[in-house]
N, C-alpha and C. Protein backbone atom coordinates (compact mmCIF):
# COMPACT_ATOMS: atom_id res chain seq x y z
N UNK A 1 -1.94 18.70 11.17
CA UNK A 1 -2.58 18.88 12.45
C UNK A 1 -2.51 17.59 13.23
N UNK A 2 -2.03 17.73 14.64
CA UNK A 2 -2.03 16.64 15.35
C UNK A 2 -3.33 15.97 15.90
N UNK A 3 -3.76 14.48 16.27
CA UNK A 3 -4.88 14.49 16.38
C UNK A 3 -4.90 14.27 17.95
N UNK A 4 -6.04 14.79 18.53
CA UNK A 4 -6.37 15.18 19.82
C UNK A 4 -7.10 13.51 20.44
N UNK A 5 -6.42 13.32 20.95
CA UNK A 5 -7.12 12.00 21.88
C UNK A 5 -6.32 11.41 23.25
N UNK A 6 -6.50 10.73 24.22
CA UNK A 6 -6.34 11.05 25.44
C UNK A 6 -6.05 9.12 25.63
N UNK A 7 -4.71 9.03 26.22
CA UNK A 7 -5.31 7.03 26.40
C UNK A 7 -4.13 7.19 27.99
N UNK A 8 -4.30 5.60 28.79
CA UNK A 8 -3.41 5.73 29.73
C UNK A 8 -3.13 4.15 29.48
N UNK A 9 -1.86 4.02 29.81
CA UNK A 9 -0.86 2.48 29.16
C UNK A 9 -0.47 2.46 30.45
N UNK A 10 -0.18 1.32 31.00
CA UNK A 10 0.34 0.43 32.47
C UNK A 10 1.44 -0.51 31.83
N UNK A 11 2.42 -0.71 32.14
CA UNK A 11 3.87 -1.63 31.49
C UNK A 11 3.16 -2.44 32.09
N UNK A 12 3.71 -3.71 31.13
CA UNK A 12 2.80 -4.92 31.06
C UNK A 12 3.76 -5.55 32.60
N UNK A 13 3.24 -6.68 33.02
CA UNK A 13 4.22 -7.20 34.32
C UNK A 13 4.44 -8.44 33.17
N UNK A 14 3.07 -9.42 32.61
CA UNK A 14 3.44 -10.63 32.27
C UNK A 14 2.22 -10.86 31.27
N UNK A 15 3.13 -11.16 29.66
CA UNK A 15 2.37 -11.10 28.96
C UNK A 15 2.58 -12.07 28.39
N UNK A 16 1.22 -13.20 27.65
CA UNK A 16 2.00 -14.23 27.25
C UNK A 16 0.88 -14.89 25.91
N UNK A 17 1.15 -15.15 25.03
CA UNK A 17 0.31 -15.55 24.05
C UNK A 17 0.85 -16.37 22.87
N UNK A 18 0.08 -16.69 22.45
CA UNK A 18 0.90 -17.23 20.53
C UNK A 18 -0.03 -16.87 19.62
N UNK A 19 0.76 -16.09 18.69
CA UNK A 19 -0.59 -16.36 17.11
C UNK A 19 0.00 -17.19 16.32
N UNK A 20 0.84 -18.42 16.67
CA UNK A 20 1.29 -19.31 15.52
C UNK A 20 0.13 -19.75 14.82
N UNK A 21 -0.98 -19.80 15.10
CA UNK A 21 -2.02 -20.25 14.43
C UNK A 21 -2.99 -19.28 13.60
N UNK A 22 -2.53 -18.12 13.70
CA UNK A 22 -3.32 -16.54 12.99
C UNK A 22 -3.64 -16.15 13.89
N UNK A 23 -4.25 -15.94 15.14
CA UNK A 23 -5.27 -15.20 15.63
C UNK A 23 -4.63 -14.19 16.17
N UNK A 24 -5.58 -13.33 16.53
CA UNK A 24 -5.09 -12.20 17.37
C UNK A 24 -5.23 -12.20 18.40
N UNK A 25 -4.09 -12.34 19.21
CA UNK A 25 -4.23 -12.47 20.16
C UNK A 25 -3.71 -10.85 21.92
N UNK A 26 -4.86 -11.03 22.68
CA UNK A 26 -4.58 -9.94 23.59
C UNK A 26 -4.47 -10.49 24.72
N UNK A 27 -3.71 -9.73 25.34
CA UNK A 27 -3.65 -10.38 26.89
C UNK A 27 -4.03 -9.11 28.40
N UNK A 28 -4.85 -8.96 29.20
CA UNK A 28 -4.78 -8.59 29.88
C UNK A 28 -3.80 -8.68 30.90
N UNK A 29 -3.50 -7.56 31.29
CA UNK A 29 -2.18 -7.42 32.80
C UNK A 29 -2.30 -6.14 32.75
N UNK A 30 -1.55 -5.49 33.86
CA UNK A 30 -1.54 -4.41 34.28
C UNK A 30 -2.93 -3.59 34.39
N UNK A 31 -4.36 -4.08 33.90
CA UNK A 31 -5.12 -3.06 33.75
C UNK A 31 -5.37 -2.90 32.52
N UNK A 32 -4.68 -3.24 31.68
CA UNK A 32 -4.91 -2.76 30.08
C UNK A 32 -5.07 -4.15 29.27
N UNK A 33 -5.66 -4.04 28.36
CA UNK A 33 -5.55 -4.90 27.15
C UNK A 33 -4.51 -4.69 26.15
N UNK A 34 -3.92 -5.44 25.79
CA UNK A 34 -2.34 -5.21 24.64
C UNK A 34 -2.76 -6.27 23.66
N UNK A 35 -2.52 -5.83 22.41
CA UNK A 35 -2.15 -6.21 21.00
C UNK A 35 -1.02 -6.80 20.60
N UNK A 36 -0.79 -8.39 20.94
CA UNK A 36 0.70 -8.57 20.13
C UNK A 36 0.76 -8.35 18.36
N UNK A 37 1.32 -7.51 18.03
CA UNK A 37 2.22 -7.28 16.78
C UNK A 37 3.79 -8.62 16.53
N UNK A 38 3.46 -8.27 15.32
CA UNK A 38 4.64 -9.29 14.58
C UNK A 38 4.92 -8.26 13.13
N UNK A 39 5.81 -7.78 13.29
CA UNK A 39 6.50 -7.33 11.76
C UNK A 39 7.97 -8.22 11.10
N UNK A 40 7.33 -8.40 10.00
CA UNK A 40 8.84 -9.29 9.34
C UNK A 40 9.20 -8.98 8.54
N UNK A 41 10.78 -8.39 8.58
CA UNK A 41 11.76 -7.95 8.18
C UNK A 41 13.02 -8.46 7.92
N UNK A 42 13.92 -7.15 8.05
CA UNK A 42 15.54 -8.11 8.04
C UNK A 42 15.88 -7.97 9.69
N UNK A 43 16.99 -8.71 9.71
CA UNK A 43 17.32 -8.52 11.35
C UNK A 43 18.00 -7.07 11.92
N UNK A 44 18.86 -6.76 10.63
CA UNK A 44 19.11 -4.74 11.53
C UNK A 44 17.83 -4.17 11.43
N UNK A 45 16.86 -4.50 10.33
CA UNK A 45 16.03 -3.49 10.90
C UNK A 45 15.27 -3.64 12.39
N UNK A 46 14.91 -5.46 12.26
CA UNK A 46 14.08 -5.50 13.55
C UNK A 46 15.22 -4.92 14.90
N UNK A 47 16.24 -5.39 14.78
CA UNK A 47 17.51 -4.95 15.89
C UNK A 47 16.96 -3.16 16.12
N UNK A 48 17.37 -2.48 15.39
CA UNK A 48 16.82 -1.18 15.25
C UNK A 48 15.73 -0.89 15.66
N UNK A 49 14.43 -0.74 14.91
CA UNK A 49 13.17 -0.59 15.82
C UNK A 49 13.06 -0.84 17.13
N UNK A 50 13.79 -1.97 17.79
CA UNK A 50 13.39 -2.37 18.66
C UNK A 50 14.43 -1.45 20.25
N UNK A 51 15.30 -1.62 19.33
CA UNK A 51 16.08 -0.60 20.36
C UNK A 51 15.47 1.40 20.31
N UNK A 52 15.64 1.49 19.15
CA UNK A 52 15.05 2.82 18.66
C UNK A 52 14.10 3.27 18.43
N UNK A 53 13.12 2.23 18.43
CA UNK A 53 11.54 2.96 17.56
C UNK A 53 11.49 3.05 16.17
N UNK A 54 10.39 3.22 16.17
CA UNK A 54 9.93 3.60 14.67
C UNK A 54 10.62 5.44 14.24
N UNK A 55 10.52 5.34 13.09
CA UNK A 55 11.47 6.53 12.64
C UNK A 55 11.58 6.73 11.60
N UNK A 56 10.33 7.62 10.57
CA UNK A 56 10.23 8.06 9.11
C UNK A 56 11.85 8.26 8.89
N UNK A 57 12.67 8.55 8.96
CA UNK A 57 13.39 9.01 8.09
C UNK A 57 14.14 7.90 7.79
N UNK A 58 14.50 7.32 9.23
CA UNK A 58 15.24 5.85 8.85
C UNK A 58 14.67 4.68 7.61
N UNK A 59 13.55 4.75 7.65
CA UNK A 59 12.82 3.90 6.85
C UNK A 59 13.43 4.24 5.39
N UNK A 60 12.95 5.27 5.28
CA UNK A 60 12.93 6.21 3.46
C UNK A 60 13.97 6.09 3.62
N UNK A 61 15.35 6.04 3.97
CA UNK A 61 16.41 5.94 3.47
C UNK A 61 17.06 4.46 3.31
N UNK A 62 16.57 3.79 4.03
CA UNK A 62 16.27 2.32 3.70
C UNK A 62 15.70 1.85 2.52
N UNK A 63 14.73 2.11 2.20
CA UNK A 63 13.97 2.34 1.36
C UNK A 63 13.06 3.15 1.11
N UNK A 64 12.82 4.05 -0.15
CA UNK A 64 12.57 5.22 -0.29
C UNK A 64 11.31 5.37 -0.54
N UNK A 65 10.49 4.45 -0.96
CA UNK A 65 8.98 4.16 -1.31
C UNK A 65 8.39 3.84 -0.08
N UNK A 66 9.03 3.48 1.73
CA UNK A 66 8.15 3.10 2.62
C UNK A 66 7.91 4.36 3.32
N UNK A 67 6.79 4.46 3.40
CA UNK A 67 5.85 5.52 4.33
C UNK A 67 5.20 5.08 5.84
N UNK A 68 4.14 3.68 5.97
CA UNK A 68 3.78 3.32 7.01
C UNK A 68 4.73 2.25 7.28
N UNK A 69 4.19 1.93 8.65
CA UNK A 69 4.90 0.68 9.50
C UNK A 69 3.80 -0.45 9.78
N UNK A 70 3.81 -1.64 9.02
CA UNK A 70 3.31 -2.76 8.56
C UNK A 70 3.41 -3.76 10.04
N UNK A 71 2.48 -4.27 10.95
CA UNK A 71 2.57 -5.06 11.32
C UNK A 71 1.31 -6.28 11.64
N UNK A 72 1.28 -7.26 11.95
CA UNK A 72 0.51 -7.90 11.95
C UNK A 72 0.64 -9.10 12.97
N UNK A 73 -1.38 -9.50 13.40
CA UNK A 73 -1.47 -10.11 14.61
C UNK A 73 -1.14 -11.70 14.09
N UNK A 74 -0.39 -12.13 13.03
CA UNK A 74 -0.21 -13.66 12.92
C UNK A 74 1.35 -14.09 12.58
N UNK A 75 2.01 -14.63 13.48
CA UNK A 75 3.42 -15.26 13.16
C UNK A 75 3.67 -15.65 11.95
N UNK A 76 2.84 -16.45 11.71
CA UNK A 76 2.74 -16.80 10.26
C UNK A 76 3.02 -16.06 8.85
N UNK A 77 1.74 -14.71 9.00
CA UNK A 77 1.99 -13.86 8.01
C UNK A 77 3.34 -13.13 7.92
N UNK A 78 3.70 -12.93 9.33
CA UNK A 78 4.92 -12.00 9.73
C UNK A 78 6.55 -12.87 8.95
N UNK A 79 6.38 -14.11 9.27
CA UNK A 79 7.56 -15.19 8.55
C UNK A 79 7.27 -14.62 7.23
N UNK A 80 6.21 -14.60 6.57
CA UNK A 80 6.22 -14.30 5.07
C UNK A 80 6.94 -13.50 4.19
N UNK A 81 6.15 -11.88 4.77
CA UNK A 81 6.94 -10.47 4.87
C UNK A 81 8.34 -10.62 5.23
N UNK A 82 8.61 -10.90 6.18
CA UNK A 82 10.11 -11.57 6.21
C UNK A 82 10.99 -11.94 4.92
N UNK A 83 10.45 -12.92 4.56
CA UNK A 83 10.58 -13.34 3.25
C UNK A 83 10.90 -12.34 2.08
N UNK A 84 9.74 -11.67 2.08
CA UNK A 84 9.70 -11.06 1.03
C UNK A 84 10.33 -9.46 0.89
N UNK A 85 10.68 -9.32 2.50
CA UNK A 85 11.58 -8.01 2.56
C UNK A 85 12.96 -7.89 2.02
N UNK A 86 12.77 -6.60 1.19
CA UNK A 86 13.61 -6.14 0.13
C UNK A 86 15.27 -6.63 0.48
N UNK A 87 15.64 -6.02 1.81
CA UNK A 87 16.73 -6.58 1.90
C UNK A 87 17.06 -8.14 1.90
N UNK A 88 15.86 -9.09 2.47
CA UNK A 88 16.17 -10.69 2.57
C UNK A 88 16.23 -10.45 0.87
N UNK A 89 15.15 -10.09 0.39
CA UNK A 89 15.09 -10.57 -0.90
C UNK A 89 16.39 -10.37 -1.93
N UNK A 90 16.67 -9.89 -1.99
CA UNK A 90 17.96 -8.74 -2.79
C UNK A 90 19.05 -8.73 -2.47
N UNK A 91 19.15 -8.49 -1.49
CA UNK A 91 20.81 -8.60 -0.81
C UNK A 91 20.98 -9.62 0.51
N UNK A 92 20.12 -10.91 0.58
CA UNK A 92 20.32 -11.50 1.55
C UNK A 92 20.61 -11.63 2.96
N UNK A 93 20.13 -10.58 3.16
CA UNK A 93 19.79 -9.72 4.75
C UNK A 93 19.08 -11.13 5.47
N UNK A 94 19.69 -11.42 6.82
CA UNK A 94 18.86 -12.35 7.31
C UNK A 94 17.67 -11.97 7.33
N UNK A 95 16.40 -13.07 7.63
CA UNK A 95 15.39 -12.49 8.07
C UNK A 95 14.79 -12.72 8.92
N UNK A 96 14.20 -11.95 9.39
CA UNK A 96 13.68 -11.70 11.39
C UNK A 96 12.08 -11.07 11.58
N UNK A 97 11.92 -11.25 12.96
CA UNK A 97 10.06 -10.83 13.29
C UNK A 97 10.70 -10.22 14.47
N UNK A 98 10.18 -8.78 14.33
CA UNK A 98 10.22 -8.26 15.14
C UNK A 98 8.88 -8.47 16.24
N UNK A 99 8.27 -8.52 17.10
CA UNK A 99 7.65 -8.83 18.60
C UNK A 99 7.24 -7.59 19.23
N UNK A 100 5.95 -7.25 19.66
CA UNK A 100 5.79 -5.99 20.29
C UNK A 100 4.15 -6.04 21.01
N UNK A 101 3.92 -5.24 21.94
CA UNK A 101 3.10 -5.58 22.47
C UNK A 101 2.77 -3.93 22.65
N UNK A 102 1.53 -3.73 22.40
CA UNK A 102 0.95 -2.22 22.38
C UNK A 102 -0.32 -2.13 23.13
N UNK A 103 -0.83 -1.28 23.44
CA UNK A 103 -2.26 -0.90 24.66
C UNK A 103 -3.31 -1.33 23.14
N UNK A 104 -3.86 -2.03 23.30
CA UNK A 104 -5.59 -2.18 22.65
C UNK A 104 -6.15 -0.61 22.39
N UNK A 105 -6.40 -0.25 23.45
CA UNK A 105 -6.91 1.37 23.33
C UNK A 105 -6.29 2.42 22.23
N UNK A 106 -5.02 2.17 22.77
CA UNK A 106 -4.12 3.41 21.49
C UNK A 106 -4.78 2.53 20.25
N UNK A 107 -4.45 1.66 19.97
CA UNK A 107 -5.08 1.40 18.61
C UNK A 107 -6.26 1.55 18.14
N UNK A 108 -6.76 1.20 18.99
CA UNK A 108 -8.48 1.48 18.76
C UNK A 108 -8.56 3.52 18.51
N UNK A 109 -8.05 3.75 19.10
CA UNK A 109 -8.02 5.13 19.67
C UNK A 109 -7.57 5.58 18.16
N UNK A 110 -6.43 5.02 17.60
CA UNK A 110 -6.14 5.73 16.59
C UNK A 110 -7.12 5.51 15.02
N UNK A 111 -7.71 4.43 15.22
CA UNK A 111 -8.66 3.70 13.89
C UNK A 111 -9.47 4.94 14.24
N UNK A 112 -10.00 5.68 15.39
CA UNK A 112 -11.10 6.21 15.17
C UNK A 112 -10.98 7.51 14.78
N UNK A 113 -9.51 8.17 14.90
CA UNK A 113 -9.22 9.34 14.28
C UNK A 113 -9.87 9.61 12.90
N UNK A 114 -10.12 10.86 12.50
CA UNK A 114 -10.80 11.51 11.46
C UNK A 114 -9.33 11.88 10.31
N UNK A 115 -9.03 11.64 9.42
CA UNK A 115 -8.86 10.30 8.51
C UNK A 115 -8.50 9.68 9.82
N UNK A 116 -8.63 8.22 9.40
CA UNK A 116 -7.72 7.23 10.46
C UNK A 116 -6.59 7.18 10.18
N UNK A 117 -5.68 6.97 11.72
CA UNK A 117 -4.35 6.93 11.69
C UNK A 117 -3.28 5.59 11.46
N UNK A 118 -4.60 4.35 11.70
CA UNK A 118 -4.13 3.05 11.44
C UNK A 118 -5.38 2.48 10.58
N UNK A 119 -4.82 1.96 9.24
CA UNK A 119 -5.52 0.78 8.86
C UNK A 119 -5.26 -0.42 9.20
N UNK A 120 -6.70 -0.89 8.76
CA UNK A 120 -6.30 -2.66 9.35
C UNK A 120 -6.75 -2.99 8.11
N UNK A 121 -6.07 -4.97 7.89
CA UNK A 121 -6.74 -5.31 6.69
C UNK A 121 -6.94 -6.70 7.60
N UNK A 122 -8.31 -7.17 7.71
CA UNK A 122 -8.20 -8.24 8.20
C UNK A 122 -7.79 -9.44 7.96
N UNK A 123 -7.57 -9.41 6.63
CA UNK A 123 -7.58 -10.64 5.69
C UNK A 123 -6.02 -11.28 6.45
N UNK A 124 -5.23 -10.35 6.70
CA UNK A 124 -4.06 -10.95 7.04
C UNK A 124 -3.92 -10.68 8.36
N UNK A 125 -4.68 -10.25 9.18
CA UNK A 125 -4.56 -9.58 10.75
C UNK A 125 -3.36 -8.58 10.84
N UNK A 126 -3.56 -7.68 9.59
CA UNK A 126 -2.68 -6.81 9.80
C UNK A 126 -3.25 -5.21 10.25
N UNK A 127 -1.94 -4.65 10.59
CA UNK A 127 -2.28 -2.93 10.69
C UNK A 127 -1.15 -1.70 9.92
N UNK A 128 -1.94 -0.39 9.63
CA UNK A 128 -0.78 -0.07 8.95
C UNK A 128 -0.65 1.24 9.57
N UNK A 129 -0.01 1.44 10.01
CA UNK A 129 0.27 2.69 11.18
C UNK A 129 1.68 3.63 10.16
N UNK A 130 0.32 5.28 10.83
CA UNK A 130 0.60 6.19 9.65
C UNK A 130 2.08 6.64 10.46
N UNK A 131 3.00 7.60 9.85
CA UNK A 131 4.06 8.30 10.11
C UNK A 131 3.69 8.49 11.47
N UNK A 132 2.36 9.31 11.48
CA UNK A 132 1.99 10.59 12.44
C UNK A 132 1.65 9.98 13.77
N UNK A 133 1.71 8.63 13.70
CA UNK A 133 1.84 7.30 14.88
C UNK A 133 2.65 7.29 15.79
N UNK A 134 3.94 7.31 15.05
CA UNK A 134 5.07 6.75 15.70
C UNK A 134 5.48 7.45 17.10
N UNK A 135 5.80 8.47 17.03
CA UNK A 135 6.19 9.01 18.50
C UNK A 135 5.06 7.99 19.93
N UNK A 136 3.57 8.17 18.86
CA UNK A 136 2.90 7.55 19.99
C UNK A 136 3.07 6.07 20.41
N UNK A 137 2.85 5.07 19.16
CA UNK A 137 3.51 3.95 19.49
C UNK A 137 4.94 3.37 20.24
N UNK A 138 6.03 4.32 19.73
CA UNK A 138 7.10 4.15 20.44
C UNK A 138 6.97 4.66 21.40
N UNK A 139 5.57 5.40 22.49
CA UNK A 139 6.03 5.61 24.04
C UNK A 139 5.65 4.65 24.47
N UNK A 140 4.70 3.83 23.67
CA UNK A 140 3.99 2.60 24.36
C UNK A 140 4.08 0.75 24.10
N UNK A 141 5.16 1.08 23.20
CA UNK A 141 4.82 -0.80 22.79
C UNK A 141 6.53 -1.13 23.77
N UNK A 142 5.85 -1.82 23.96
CA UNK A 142 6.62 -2.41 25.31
C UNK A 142 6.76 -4.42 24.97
N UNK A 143 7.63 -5.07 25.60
CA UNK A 143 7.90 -6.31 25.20
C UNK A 143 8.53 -6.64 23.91
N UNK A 144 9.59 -5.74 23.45
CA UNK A 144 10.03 -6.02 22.26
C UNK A 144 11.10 -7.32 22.53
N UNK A 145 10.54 -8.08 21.10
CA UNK A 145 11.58 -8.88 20.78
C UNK A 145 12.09 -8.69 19.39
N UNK A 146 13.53 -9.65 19.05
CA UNK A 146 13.95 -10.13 17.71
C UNK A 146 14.05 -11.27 17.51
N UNK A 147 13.47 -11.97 16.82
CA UNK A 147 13.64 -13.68 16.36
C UNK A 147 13.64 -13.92 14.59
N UNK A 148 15.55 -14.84 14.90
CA UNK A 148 15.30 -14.75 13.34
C UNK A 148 14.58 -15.75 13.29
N UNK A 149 14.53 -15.71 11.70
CA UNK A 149 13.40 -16.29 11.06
C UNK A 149 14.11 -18.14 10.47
N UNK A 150 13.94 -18.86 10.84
CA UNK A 150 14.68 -19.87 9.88
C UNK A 150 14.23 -20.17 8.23
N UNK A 151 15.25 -20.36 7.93
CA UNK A 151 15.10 -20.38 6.37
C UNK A 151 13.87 -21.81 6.15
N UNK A 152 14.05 -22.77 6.75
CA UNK A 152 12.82 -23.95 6.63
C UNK A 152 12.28 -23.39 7.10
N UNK A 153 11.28 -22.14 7.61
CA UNK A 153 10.06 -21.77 7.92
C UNK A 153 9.84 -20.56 6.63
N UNK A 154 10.46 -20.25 6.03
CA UNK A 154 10.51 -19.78 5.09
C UNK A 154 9.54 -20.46 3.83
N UNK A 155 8.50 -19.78 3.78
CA UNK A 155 7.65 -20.55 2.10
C UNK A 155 6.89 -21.19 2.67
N UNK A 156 6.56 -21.67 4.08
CA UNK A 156 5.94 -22.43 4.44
C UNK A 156 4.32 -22.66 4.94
């Protein structure tokens, strides 16, 4: 069953922040409040998402054990995951942070769904956004980037 909730997103004009230091950081523009996200990966995948969206099937065939889409409000943590993603790890896939900027509301909007549709864990300023997300996130996260990751920021 789909879950019933109602939000309105404004494309950002100018959005600008850092969580090199952890925090989470939001920026008002357009009217809305936005969530920068950081997911770290390999670089086709971030290349991918970012052109394409999020996309259960692509994932599982990537790897067959991933279900949600992992991202988080600290550069820092995001270099890590990087790190530790299967392809950097294993087959030496560069590694990259994908960049994204989403409405505050949809998220909020979705934590409050009955199960919830995003967990958060604060410990790492992360979120874990279910399958049943994606169409919605990909109408709305806007400001995508790809930045690889350098290997001296790696472990660090």
């Amino acid at each position: 069953m789909e879950p019933e909730f109602t939000f309105t997103a404004r494309a950002a004009t100018s959005v600008t922040g850092s969580t090199a230091d952890g925090t989470m950081v939001t920026a008002s523009t357009g009217g809305s409040d936005w969530l920068q996200l950081w997911h770290g990966t390999d670089l086709e995948s971030a290349r991918w998402i970012a052109e394409y969206g999020l996309n259960s099937e692509r994932m599982r065939a990537y790897y067959e054990k991933t279900r949600e889409f992992w991202a988080t409000t600290s550069w820092w943590q995001a270099e890590q995951y990087a790190a530790l993603n299967i392809a950097v790890y294993t087959k030496g896939a560069t590694p990259a942070i994908l960049g994204a900027k989403v409405p505050l509301a949809v998220v909020d909007g979705l934590l409050l769904c009955t199960p919830p549709l995003v967990g958060r864990t604060p410990e790492d300023g992360g979120y874990c956004f279910q399958p049943e997300t994606f169409v919605t996130i990909n109408a709305v996260m806007t400001d995508k980037t790809v930045t690889i990751v350098a290997e001296a920021n790696l472990g660090n």
